[in-house]
C-alpha atoms as a PDB file:
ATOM      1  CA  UNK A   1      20.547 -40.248  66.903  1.00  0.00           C
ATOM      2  CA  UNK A   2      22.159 -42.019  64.035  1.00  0.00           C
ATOM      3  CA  UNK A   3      19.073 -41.589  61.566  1.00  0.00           C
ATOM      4  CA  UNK A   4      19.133 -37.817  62.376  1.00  0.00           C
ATOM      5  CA  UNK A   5      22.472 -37.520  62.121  1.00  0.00           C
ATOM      6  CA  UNK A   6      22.559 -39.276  58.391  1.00  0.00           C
ATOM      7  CA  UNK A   7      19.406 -37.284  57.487  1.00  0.00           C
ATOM      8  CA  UNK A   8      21.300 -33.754  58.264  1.00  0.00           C
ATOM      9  CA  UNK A   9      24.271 -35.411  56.360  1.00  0.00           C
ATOM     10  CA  UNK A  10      22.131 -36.085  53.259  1.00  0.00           C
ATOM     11  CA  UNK A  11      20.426 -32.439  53.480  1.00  0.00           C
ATOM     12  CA  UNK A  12      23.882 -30.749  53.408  1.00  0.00           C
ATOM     13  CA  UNK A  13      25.221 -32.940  50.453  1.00  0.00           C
ATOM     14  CA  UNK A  14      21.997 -31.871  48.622  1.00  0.00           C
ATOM     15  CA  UNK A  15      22.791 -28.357  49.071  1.00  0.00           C
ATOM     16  CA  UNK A  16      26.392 -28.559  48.014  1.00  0.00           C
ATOM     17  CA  UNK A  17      25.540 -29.961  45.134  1.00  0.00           C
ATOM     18  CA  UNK A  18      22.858 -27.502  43.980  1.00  0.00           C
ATOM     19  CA  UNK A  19      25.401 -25.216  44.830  1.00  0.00           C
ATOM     20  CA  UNK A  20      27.890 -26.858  42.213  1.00  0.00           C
ATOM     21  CA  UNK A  21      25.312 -26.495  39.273  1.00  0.00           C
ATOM     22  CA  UNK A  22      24.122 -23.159  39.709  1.00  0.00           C
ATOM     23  CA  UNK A  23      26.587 -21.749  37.742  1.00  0.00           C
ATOM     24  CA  UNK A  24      26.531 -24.166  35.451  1.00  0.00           C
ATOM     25  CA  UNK A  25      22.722 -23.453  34.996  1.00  0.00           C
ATOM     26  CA  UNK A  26      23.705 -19.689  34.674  1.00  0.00           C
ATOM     27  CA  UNK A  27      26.319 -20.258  31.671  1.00  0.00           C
ATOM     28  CA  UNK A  28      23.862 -22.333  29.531  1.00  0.00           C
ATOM     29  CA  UNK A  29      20.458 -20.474  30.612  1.00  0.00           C
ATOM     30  CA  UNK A  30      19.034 -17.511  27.872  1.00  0.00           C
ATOM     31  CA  UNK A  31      19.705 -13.725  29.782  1.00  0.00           C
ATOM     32  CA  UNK A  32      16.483 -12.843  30.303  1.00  0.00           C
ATOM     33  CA  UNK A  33      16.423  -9.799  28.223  1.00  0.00           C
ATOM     34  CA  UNK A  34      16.948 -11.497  24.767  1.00  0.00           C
ATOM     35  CA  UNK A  35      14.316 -10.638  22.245  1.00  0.00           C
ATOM     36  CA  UNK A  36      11.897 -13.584  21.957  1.00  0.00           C
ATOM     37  CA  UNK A  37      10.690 -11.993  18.594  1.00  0.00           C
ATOM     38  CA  UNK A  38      13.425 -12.719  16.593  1.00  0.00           C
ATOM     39  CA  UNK A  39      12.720 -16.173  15.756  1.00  0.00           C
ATOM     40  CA  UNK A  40       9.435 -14.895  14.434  1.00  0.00           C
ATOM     41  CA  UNK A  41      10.622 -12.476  12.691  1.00  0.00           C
ATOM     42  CA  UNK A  42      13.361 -14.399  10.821  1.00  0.00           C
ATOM     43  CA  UNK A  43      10.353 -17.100   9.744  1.00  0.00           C
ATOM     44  CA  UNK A  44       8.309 -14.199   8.408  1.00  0.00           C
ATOM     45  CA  UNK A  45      10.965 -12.863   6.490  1.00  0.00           C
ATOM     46  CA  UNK A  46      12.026 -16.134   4.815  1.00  0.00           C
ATOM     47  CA  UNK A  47       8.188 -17.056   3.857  1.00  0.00           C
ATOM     48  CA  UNK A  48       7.943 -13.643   2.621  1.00  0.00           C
ATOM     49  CA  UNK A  49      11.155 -13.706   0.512  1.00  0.00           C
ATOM     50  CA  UNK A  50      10.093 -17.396  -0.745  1.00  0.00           C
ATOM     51  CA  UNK A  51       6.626 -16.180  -1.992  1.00  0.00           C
ATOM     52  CA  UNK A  52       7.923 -13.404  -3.829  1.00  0.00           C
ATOM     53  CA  UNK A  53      10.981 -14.590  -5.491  1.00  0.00           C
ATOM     54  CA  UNK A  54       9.349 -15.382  -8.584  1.00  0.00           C
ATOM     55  CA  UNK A  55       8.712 -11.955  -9.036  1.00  0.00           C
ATOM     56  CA  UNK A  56      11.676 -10.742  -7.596  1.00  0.00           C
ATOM     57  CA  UNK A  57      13.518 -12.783 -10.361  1.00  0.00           C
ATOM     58  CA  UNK A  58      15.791 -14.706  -7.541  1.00  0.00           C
ATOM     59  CA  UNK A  59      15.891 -15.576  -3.966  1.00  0.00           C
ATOM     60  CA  UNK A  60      18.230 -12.789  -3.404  1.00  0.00           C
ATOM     61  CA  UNK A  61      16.295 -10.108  -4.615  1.00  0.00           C
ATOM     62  CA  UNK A  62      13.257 -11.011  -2.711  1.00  0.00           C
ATOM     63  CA  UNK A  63      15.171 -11.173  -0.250  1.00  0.00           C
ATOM     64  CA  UNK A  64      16.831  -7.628  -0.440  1.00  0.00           C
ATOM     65  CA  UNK A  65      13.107  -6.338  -0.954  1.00  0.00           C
ATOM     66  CA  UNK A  66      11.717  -7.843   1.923  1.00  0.00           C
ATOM     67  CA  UNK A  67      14.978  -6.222   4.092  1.00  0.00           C
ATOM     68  CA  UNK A  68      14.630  -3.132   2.630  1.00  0.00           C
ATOM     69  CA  UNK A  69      11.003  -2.383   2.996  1.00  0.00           C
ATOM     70  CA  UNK A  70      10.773  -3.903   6.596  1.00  0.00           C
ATOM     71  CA  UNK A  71      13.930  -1.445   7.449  1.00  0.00           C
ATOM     72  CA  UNK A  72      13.395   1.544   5.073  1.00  0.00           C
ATOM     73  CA  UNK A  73      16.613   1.228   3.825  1.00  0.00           C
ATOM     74  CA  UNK A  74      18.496   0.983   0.331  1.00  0.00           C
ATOM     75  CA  UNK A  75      17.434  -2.033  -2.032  1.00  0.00           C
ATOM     76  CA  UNK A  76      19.870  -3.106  -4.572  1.00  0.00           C
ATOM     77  CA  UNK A  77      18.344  -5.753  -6.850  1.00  0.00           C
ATOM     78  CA  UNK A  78      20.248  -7.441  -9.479  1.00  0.00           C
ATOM     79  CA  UNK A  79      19.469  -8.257 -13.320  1.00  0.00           C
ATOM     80  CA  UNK A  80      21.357 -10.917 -14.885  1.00  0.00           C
ATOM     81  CA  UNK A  81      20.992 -11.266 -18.407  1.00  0.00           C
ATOM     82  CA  UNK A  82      22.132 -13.762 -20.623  1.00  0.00           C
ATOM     83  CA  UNK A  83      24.425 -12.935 -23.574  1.00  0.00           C
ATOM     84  CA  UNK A  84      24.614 -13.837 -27.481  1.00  0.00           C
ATOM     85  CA  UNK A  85      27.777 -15.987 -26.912  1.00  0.00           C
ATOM     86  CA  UNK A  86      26.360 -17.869 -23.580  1.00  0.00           C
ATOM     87  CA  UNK A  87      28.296 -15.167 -21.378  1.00  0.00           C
ATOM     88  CA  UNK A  88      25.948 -13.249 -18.663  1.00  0.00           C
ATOM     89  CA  UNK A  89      26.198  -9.745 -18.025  1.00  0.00           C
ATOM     90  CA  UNK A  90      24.714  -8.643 -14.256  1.00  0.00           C
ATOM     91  CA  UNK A  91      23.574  -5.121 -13.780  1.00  0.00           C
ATOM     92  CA  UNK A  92      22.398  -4.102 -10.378  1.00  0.00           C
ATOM     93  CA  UNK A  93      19.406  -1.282  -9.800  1.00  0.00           C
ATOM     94  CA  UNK A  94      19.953   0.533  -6.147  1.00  0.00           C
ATOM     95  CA  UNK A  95      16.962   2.579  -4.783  1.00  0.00           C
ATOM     96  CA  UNK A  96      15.690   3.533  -0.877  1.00  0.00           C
ATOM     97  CA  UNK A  97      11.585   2.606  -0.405  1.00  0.00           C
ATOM     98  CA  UNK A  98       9.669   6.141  -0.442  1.00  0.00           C
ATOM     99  CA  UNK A  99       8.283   4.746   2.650  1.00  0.00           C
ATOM    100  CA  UNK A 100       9.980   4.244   5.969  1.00  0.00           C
ATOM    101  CA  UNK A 101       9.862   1.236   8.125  1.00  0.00           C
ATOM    102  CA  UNK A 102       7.005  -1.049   7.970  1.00  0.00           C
ATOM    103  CA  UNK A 103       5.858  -4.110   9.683  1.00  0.00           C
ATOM    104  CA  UNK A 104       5.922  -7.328   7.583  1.00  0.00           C
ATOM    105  CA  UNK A 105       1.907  -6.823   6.922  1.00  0.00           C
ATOM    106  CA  UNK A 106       2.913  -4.026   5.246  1.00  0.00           C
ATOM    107  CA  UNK A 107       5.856  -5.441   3.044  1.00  0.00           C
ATOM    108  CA  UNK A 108       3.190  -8.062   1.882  1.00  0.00           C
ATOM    109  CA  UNK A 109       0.571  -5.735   0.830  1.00  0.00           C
ATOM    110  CA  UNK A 110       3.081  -3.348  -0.860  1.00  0.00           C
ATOM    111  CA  UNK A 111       4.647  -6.604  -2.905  1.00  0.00           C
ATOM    112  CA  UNK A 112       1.079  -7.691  -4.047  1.00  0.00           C
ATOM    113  CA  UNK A 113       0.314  -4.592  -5.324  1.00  0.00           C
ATOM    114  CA  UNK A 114       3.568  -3.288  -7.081  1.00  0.00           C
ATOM    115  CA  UNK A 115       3.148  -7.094  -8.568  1.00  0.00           C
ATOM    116  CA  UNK A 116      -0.429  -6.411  -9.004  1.00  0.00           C
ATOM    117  CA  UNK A 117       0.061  -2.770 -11.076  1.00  0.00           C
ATOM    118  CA  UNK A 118       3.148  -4.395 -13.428  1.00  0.00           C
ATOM    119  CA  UNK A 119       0.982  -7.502 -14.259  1.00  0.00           C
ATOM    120  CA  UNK A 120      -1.933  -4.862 -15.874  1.00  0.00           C
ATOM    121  CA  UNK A 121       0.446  -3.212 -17.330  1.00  0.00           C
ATOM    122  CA  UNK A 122       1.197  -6.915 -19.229  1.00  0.00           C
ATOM    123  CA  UNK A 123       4.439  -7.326 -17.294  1.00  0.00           C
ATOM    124  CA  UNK A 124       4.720 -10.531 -15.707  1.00  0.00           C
ATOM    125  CA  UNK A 125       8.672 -10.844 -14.981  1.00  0.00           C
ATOM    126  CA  UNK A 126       9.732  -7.461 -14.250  1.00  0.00           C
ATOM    127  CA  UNK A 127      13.492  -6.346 -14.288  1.00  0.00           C
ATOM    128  CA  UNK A 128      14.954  -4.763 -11.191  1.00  0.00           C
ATOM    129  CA  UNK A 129      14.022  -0.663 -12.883  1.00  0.00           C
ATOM    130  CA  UNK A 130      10.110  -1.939 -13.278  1.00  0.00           C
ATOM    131  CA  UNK A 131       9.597  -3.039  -9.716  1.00  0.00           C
ATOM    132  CA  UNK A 132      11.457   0.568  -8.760  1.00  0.00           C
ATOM    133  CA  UNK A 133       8.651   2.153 -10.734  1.00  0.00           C
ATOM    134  CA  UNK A 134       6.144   0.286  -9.068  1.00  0.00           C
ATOM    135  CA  UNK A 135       7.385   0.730  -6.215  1.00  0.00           C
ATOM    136  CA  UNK A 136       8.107   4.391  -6.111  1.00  0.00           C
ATOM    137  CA  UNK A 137       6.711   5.546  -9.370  1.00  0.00           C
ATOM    138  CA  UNK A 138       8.099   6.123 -12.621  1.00  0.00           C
ATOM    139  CA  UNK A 139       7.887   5.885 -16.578  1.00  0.00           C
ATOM    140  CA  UNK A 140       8.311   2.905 -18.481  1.00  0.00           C
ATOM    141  CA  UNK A 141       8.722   3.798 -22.452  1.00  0.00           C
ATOM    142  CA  UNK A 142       7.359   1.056 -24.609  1.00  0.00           C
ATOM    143  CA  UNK A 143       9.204  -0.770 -27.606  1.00  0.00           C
ATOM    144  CA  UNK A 144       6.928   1.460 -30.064  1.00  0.00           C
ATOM    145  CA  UNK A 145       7.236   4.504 -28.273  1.00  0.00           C
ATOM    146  CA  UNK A 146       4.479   4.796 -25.833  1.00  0.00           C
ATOM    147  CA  UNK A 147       4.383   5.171 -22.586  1.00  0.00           C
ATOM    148  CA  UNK A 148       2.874   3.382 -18.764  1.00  0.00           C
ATOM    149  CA  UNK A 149       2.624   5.753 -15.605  1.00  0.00           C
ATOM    150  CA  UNK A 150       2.903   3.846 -12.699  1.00  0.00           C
ATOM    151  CA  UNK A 151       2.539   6.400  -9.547  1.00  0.00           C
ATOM    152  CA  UNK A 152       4.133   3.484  -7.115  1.00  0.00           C
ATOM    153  CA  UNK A 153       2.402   2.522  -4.346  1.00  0.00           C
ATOM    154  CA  UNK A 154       5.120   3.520  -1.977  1.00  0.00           C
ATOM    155  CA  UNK A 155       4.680   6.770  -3.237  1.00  0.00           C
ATOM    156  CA  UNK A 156       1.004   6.852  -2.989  1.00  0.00           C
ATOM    157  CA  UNK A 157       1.507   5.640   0.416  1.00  0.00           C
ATOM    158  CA  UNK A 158       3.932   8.343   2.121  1.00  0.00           C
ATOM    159  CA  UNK A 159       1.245  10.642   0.793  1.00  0.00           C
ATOM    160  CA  UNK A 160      -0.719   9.300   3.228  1.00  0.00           C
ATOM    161  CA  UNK A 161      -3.317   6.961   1.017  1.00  0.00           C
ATOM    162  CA  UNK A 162      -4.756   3.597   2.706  1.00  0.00           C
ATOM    163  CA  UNK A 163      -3.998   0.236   1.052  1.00  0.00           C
ATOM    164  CA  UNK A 164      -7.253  -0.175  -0.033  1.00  0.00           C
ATOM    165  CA  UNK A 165      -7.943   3.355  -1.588  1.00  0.00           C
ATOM    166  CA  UNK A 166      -4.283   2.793  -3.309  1.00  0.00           C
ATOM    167  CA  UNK A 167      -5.808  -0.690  -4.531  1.00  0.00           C
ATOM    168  CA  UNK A 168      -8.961   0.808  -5.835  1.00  0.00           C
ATOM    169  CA  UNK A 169      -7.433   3.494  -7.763  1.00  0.00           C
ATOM    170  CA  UNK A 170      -5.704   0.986  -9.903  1.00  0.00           C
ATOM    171  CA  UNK A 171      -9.075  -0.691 -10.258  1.00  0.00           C
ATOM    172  CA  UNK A 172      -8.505  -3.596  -7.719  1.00  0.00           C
ATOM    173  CA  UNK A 173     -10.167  -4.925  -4.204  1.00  0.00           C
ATOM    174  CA  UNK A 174      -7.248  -5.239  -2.112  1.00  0.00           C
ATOM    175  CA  UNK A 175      -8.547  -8.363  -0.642  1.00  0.00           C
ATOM    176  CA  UNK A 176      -8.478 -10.146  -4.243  1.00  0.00           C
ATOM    177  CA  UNK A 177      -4.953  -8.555  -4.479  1.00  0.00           C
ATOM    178  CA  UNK A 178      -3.649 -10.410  -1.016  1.00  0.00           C
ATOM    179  CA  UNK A 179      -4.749 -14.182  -2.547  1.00  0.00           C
ATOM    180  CA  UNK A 180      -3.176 -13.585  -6.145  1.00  0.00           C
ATOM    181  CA  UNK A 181      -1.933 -10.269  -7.154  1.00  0.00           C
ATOM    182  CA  UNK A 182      -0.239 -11.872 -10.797  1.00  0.00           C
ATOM    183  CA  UNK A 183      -3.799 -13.187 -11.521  1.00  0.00           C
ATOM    184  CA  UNK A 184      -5.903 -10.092 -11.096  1.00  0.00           C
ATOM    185  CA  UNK A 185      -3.273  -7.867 -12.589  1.00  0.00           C
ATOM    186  CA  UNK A 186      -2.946 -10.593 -15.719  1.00  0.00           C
ATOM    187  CA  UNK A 187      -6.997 -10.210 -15.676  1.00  0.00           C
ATOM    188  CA  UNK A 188      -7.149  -6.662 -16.291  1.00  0.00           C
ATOM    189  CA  UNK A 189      -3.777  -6.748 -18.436  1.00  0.00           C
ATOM    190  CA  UNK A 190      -6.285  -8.839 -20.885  1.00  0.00           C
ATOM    191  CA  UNK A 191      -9.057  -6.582 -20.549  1.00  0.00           C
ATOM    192  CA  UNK A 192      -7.148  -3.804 -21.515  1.00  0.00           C
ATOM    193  CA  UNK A 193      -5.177  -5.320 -24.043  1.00  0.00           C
ATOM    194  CA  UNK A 194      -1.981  -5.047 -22.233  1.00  0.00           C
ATOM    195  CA  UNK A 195      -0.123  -8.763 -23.016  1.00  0.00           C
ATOM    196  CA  UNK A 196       4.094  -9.466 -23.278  1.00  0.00           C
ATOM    197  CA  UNK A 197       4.552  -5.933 -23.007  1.00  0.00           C
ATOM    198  CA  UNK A 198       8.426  -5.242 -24.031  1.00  0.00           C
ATOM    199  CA  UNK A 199       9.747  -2.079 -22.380  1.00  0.00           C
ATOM    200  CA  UNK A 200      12.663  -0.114 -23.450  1.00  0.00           C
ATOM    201  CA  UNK A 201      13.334   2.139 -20.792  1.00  0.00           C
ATOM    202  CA  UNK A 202      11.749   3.204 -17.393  1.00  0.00           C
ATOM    203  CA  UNK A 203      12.303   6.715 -16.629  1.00  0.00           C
ATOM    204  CA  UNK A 204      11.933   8.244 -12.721  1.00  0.00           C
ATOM    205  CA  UNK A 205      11.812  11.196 -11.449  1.00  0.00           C
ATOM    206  CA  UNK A 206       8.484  12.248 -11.453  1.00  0.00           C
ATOM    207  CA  UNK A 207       6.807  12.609  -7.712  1.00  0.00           C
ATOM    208  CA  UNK A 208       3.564  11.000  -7.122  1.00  0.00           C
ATOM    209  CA  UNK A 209       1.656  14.525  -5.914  1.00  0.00           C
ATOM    210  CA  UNK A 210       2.891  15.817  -9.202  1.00  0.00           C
ATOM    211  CA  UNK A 211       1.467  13.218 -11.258  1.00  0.00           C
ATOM    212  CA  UNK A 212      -2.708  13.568  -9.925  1.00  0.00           C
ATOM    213  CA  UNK A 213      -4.776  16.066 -11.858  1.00  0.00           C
ATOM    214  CA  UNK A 214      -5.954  18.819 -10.674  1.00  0.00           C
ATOM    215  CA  UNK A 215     -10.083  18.690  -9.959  1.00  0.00           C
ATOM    216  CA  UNK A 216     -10.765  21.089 -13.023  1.00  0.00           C
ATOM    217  CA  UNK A 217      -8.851  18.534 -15.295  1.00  0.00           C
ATOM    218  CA  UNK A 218     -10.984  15.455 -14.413  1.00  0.00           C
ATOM    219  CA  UNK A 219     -13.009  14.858 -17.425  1.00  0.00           C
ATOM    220  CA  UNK A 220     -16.638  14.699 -17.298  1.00  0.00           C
ATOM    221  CA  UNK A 221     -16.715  17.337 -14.736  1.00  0.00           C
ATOM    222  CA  UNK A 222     -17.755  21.257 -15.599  1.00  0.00           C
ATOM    223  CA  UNK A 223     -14.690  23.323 -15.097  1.00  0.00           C
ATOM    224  CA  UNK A 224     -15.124  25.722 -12.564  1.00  0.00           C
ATOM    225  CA  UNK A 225     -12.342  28.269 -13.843  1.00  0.00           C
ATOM    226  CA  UNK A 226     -13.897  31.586 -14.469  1.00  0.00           C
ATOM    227  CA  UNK A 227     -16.991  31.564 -12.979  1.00  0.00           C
ATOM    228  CA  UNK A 228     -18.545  34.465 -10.923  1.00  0.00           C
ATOM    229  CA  UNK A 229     -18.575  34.304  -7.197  1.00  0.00           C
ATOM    230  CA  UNK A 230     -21.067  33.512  -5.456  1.00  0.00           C
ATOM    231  CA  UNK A 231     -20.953  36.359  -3.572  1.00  0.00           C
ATOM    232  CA  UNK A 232     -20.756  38.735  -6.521  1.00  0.00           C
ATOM    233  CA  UNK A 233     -23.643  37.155  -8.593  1.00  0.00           C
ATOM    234  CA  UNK A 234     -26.685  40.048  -9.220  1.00  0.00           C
ATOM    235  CA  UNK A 235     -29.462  39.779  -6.483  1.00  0.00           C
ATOM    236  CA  UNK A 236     -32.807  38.464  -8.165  1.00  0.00           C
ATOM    237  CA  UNK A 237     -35.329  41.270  -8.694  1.00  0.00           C
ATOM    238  CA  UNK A 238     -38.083  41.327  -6.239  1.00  0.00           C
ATOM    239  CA  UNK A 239     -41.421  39.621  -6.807  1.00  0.00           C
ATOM    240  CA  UNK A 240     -43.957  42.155  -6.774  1.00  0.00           C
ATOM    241  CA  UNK A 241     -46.514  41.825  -4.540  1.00  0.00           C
ATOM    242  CA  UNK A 242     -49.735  40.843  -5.141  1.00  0.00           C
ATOM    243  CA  UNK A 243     -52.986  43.793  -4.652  1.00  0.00           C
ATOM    244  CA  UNK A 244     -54.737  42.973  -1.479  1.00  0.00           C
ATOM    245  CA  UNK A 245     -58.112  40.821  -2.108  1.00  0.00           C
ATOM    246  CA  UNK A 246     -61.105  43.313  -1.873  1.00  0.00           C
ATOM    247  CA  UNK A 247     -63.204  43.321   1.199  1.00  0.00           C
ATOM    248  CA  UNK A 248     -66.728  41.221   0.915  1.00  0.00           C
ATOM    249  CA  UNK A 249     -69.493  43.085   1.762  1.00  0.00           C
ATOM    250  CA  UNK A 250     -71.397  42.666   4.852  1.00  0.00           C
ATOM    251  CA  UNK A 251     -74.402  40.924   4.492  1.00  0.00           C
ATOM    252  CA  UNK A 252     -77.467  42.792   4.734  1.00  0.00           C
ATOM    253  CA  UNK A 253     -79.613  42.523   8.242  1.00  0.00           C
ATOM    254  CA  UNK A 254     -82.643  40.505   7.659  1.00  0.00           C
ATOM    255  CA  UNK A 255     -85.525  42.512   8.069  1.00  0.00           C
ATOM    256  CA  UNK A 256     -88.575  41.674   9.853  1.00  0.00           C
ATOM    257  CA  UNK A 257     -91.976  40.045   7.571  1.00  0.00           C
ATOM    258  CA  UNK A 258     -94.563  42.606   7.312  1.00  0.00           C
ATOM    259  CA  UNK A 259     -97.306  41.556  10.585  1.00  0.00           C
ATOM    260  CA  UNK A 260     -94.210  40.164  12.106  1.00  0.00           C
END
């Protein structure tokens, strides 16, 4: 009786004290409804901002890029430039992505090739108005007066081009792009002759539709413009027909040897 009666004591002290922790337990446990994601997405966003803040020209302004692409929302980047007398003067460029949200795949690809189309264009450290442009597509106005059309790749992208078609109509393979954008844009800024370019101004407003040719002013290709329609060209004259073969005459009955 004892050994029960100890055992049933035991059993009920175990239970109190469960008891006691459970809301203890409660207070320091996650709700079960927080977001498991956002750990992940906090890592991606850092290692994104890290890789491209070189372009960027700071940690900030990758930073504000990387936001700003993932949410679709405004992207102020900041130029700080360095003065005769040591002093530094900051200017800051505010745009919205032509683009609306996109996952950080996207971001990636977009940053490789806006970094991609400024290095061709022999523009290795871009201020906060070229990465606009190559962003969302603009002018930039040379130091000797002419002139690089960038289309932007956001641009070309809310008009409903792939990555890779945007990639190959700068003359790229988006999959040399994603391992170094700076070194195949630097490639073909060499081919082309395109090295240190100094830019005066960039100039925006043009829309990316606006900017593609038309098919009848591609060169190389016969313009079309004023030609008869099909349906209104003259019918071909008739062949004429050729006269009917004359008939072979029947061969003559053999007749019967003489005695036959």
């Amino acid at each position: 009786m004892k050994s029960r009666h100890l055992k049933s004591t035991l059993l009920c002290a175990a239970v109190l004290g469960a008891l006691s922790l459970a809301p203890a337990m409660a207070q320091t446990a996650p709700p079960p409804d927080a977001p498991v994601s956002a750990s992940a997405n906090g890592q991606e966003s850092t290692r994104l901002s890290t890789e491209f803040a070189a372009f960027a020209g700071s940690d900030a302004n990758a930073q504000a890029l990387v936001a700003g692409l993932r949410d679709g929302s405004a992207i102020a980047l900041d130029d700080v430039i360095t003065n005769a007398d040591g002093t530094t003067t900051t200017t800051t460029t505010t745009f919205t992505p032509a683009t609306g949200q996109m996952g950080y795949g996207n971001v990636k690809i977009a940053l490789s090739l806006a970094e991609a189309s400024l290095a061709q264009a022999g523009i290795t450290e871009p201020t906060a108005a070229e990465i606009e442009a190559a962003l969302n597509g603009g002018t930039m106005v040379l130091a000797d007066g002419t002139s690089i059309d960038l289309d932007g790749v956001l641009a070309a992208r809310a008009a409903g081009e792939g990555w890779g078609q945007i990639a190959n109509s700068m003359g790229f393979k988006l999959g040399d792009v994603m391992r170094s954008p700076k070194a195949t844009g630097s490639a073909s800024a060499s081919a082309h002759g395109h090295v240190d370019v100094s830019v005066a101004k960039v100039e925006f407003g043009k829309s990316h539709m606006g900017d593609h040719p038309t098919a009848a002013d591609h060169p190389g290709k016969p313009d079309t413009a004023g030609k008869p329609d099909i349906a209104n060209r003259p019918a071909l004259p008739e062949r004429p027909q050729r006269p009917e073969r004359p008939q072979i005459p029947d061969h003559p009955t053999h007749v019967g040897r003489p005695g036959g």
